[in-house]
C-alpha atoms as a PDB file:
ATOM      1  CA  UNK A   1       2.970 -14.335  -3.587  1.00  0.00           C
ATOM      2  CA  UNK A   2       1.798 -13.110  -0.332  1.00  0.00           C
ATOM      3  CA  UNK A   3      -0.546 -10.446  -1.914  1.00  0.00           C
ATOM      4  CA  UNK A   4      -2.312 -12.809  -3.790  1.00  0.00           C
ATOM      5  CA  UNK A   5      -2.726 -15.058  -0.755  1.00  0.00           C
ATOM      6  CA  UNK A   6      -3.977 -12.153   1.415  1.00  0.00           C
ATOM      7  CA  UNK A   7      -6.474 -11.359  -1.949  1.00  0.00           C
ATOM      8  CA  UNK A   8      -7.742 -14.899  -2.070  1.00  0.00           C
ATOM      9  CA  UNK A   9      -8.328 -14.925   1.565  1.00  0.00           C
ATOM     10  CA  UNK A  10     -10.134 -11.438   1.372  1.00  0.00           C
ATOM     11  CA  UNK A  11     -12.000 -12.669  -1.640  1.00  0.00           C
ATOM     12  CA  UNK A  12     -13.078 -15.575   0.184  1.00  0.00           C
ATOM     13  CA  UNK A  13     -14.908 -14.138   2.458  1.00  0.00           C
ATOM     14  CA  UNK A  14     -18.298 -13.432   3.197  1.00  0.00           C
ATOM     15  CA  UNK A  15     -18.010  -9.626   3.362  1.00  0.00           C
ATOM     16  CA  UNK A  16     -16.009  -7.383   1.498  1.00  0.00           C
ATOM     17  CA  UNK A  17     -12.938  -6.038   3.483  1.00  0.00           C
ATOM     18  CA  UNK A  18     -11.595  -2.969   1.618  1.00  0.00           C
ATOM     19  CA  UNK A  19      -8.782  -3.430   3.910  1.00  0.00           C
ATOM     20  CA  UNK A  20      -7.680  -6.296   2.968  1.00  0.00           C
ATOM     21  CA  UNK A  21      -8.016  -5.390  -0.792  1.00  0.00           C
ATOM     22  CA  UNK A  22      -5.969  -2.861   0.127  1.00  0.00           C
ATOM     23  CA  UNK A  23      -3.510  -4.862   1.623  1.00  0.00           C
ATOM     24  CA  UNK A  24      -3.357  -7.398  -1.250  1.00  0.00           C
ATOM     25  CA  UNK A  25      -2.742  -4.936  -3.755  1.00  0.00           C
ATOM     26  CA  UNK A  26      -0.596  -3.197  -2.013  1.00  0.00           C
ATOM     27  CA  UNK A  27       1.751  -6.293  -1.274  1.00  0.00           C
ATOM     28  CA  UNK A  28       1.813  -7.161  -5.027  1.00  0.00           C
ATOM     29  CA  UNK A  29       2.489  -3.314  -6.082  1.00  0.00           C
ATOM     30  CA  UNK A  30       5.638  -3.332  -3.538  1.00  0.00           C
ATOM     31  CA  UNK A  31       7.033  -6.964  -5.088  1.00  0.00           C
ATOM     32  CA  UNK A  32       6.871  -5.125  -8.297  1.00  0.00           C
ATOM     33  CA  UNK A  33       8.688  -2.199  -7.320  1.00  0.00           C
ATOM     34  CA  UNK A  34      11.179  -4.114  -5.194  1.00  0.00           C
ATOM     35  CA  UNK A  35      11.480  -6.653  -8.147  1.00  0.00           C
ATOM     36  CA  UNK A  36      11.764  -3.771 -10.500  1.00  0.00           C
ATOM     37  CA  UNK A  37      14.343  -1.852  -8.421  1.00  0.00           C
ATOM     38  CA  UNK A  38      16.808  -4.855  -8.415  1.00  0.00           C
ATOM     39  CA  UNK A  39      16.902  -6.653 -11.746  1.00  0.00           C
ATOM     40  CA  UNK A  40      13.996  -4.206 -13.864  1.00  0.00           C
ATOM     41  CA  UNK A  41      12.401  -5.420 -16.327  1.00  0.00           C
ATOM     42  CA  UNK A  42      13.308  -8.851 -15.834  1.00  0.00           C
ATOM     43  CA  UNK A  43      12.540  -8.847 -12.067  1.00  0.00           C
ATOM     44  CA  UNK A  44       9.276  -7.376 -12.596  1.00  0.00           C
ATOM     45  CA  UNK A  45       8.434 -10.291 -15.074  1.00  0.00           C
ATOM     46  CA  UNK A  46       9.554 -13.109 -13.089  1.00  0.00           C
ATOM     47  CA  UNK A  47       7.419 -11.384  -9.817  1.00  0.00           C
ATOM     48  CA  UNK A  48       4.069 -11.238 -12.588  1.00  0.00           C
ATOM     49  CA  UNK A  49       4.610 -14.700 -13.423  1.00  0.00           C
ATOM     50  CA  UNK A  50       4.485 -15.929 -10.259  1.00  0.00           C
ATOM     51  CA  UNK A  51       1.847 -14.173  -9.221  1.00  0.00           C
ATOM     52  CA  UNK A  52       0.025 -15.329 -11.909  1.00  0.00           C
ATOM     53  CA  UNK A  53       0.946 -19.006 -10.910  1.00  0.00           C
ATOM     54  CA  UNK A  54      -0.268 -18.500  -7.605  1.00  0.00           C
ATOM     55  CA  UNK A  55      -3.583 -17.397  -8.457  1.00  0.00           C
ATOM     56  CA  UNK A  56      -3.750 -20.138 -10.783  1.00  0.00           C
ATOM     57  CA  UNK A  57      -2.716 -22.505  -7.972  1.00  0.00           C
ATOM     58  CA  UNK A  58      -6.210 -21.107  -5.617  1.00  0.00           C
ATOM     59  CA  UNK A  59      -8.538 -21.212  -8.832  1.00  0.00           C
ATOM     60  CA  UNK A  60      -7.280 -25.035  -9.124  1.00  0.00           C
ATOM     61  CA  UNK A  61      -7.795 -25.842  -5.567  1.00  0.00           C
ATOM     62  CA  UNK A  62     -11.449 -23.851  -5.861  1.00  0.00           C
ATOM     63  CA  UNK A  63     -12.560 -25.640  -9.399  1.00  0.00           C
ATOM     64  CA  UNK A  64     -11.230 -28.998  -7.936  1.00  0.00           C
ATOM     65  CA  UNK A  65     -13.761 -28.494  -4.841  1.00  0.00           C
ATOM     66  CA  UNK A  66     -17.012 -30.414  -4.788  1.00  0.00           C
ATOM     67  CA  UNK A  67     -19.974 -27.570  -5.494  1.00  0.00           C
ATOM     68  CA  UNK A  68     -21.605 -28.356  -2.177  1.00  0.00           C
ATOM     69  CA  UNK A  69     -18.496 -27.176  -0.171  1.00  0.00           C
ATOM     70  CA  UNK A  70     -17.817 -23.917  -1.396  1.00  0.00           C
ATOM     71  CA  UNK A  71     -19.458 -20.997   0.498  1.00  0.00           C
ATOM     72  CA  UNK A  72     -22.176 -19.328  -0.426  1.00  0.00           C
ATOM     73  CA  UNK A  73     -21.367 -15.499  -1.690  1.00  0.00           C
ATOM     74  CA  UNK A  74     -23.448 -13.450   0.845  1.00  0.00           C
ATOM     75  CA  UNK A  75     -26.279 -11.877  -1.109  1.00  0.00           C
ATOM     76  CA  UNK A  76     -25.829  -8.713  -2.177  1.00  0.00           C
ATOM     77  CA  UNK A  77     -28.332  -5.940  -1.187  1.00  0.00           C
ATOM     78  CA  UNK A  78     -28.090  -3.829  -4.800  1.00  0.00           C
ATOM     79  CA  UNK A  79     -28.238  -7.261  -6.985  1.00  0.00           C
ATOM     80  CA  UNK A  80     -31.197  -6.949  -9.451  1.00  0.00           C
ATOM     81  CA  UNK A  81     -33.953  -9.337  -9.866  1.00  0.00           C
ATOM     82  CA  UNK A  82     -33.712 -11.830 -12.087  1.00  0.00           C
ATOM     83  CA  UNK A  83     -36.630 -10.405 -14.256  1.00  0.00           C
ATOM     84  CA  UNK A  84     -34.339  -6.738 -14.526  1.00  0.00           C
ATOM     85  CA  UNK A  85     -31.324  -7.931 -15.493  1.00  0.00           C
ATOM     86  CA  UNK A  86     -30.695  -7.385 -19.610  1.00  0.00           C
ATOM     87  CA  UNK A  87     -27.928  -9.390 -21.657  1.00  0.00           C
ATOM     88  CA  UNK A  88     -27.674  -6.530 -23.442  1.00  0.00           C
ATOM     89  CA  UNK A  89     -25.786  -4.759 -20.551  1.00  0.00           C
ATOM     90  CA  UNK A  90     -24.090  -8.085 -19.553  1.00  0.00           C
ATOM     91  CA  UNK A  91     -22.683  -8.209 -22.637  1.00  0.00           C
ATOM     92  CA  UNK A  92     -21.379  -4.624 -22.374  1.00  0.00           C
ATOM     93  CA  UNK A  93     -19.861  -5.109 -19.120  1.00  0.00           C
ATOM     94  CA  UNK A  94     -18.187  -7.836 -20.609  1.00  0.00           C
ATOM     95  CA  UNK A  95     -16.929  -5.992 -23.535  1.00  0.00           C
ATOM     96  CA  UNK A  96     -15.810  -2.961 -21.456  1.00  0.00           C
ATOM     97  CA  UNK A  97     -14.414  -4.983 -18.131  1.00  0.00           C
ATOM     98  CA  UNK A  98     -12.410  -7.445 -21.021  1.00  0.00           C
ATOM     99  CA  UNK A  99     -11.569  -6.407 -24.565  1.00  0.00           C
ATOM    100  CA  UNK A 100     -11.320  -2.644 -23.822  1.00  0.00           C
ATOM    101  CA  UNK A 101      -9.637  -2.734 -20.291  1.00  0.00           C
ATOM    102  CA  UNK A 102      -7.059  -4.777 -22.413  1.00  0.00           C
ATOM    103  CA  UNK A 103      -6.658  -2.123 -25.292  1.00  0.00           C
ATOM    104  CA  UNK A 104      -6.331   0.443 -22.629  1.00  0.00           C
ATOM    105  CA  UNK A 105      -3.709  -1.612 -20.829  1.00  0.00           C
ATOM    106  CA  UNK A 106      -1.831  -2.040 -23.985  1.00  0.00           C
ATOM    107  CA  UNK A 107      -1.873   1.409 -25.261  1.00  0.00           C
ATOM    108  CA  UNK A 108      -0.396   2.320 -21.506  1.00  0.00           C
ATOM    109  CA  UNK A 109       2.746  -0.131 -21.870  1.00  0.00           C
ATOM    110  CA  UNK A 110       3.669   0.706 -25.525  1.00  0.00           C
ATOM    111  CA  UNK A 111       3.822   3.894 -24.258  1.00  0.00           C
ATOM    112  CA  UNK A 112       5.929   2.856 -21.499  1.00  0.00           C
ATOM    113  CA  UNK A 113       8.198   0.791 -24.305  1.00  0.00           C
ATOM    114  CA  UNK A 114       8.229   3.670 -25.897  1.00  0.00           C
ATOM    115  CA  UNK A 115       9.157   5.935 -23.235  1.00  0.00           C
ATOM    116  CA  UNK A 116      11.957   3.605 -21.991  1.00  0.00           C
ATOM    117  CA  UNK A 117      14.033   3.420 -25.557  1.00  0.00           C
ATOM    118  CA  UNK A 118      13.684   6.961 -25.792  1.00  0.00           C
ATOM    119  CA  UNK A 119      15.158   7.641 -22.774  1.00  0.00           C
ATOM    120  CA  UNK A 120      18.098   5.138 -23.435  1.00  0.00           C
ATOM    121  CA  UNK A 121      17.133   2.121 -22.074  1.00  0.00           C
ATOM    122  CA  UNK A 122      17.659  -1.229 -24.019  1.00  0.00           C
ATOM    123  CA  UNK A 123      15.183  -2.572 -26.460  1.00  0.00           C
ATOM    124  CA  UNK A 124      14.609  -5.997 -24.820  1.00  0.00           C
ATOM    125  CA  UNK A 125      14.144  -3.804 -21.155  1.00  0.00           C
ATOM    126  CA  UNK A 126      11.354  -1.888 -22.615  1.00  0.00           C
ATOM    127  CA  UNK A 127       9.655  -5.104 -24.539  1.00  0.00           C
ATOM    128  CA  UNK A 128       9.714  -7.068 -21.669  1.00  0.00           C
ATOM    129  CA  UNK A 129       8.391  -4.408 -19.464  1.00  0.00           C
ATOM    130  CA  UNK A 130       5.233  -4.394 -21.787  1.00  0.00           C
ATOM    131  CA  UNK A 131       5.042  -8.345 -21.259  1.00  0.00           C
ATOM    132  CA  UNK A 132       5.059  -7.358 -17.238  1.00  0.00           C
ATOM    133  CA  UNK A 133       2.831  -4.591 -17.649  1.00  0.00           C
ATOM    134  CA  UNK A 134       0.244  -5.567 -19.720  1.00  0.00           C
ATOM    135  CA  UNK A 135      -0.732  -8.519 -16.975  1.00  0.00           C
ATOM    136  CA  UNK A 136      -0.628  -6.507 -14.015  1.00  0.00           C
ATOM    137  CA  UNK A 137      -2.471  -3.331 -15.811  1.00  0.00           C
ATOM    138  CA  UNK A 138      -5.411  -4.984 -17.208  1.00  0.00           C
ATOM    139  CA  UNK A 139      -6.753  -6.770 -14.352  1.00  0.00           C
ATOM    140  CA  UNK A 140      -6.748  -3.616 -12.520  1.00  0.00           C
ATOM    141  CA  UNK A 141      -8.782  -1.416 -14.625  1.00  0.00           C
ATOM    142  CA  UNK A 142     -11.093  -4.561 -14.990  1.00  0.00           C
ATOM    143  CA  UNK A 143     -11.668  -4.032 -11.074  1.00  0.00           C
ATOM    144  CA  UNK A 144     -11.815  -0.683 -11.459  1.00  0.00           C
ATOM    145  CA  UNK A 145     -14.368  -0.487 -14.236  1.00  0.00           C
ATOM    146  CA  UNK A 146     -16.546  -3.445 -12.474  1.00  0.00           C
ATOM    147  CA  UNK A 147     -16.592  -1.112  -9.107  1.00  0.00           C
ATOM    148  CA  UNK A 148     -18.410   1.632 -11.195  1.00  0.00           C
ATOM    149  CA  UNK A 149     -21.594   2.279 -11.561  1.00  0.00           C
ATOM    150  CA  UNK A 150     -22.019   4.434 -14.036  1.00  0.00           C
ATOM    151  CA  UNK A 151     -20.735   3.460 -18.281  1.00  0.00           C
ATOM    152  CA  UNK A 152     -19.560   7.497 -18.575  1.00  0.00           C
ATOM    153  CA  UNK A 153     -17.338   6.953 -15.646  1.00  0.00           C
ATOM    154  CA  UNK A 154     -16.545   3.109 -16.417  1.00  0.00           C
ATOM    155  CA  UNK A 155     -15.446   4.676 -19.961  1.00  0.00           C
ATOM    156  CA  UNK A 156     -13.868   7.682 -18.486  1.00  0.00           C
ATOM    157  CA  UNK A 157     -11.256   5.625 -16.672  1.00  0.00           C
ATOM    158  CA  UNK A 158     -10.353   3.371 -20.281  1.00  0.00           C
ATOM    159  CA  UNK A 159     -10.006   6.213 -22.299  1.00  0.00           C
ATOM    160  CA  UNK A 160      -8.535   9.211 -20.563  1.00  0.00           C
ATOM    161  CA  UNK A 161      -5.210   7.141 -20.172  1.00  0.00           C
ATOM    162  CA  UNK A 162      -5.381   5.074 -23.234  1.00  0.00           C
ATOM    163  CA  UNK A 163      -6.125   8.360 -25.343  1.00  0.00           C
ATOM    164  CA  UNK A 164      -3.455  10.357 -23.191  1.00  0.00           C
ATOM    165  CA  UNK A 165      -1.046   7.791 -24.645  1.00  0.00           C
ATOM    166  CA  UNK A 166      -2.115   6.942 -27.994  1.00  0.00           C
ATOM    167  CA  UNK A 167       0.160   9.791 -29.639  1.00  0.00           C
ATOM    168  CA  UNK A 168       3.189   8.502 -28.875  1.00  0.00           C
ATOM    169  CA  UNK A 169       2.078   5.045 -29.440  1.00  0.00           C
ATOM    170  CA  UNK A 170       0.987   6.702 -32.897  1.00  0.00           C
ATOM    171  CA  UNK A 171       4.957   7.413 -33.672  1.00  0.00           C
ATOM    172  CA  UNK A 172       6.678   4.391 -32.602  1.00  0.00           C
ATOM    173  CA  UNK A 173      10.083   4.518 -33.615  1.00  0.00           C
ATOM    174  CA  UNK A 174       9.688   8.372 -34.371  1.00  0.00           C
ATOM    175  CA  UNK A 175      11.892  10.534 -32.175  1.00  0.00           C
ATOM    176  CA  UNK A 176      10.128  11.372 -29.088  1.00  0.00           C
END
């Protein structure tokens, strides 16, 4: 829970601190490994869920705020015009930053499934590592998308893994 505190308190901010990002990400990544390391699949669960429960706790406090007391975003200096922006390209943000970072996450941890019951590990280790991964994964390559710029790059980043993985997704319960 501490890398989601350090995130909101990075996020809250007026400026963007890659360092704290950093930081944040970093602390969550290491609960999951340390979680993972001790009681695996399980561990790593129980460390996403409360995570998630954290973050849910600072978007309560923020919603339950009165609008007049939350701070003001400081403008940012590449933010179109109101009269440039198209819903057209909204919309496709959307779609790529939610649907498709999802598909790609899910792709990634049946693969993972599938990798862990081929290698011998039990069947409810590898299902519940695609309920821990699936979580963790998406929101990331929704950040990662959102950073981009460019859709050939934003697209690059959903598809290289998701299509790197999609054979042996392909022949579940085949012999690997």
């Amino acid at each position: 829970m501490i890398g989601i505190v350090i995130l909101r308190v990075s996020w809250g901010r007026t400026g963007r601190s890659s360092t704290l990002n950093a930081l944040g990400w970093g602390t969550v990544l290491l609960a999951v490994l340390a979680a993972g390391s001790h009681s695996g699949a399980w561990g790593v669960a129980n460390v996403s869920l409360c995570a998630m429960a954290a973050a849910g706790v600072f978007l309560l406090l923020d919603a339950a705020k009165p609008l007049a007391k939350r701070k003001k975003s400081a403008p940012k200096a590449r933010s179109l015009p109101a009269a440039r922006r198209s819903t057209g390209k909204a919309l496709a943000t959307f779609l790529i930053a939610g649907p498709l970072s999802l598909l790609a996450s899910l792709v990634i941890a049946l693969t993972l499934r599938d990798l862990i019951a081929a290698t011998g590990g039990s069947e409810a280790n590898a299902n519940v590592t695609v309920l821990a991964f699936v979580p963790l994964a998406w929101p990331l390559l929704s950040f990662a998308v959102l950073t981009m710029r460019s859709r050939m790059r934003q697209f690059a980043w959903l598809s290289a893994p998701a299509l790197a993985c999609l054979p042996l997704v392909l022949v579940q319960g085949a012999v690997v």
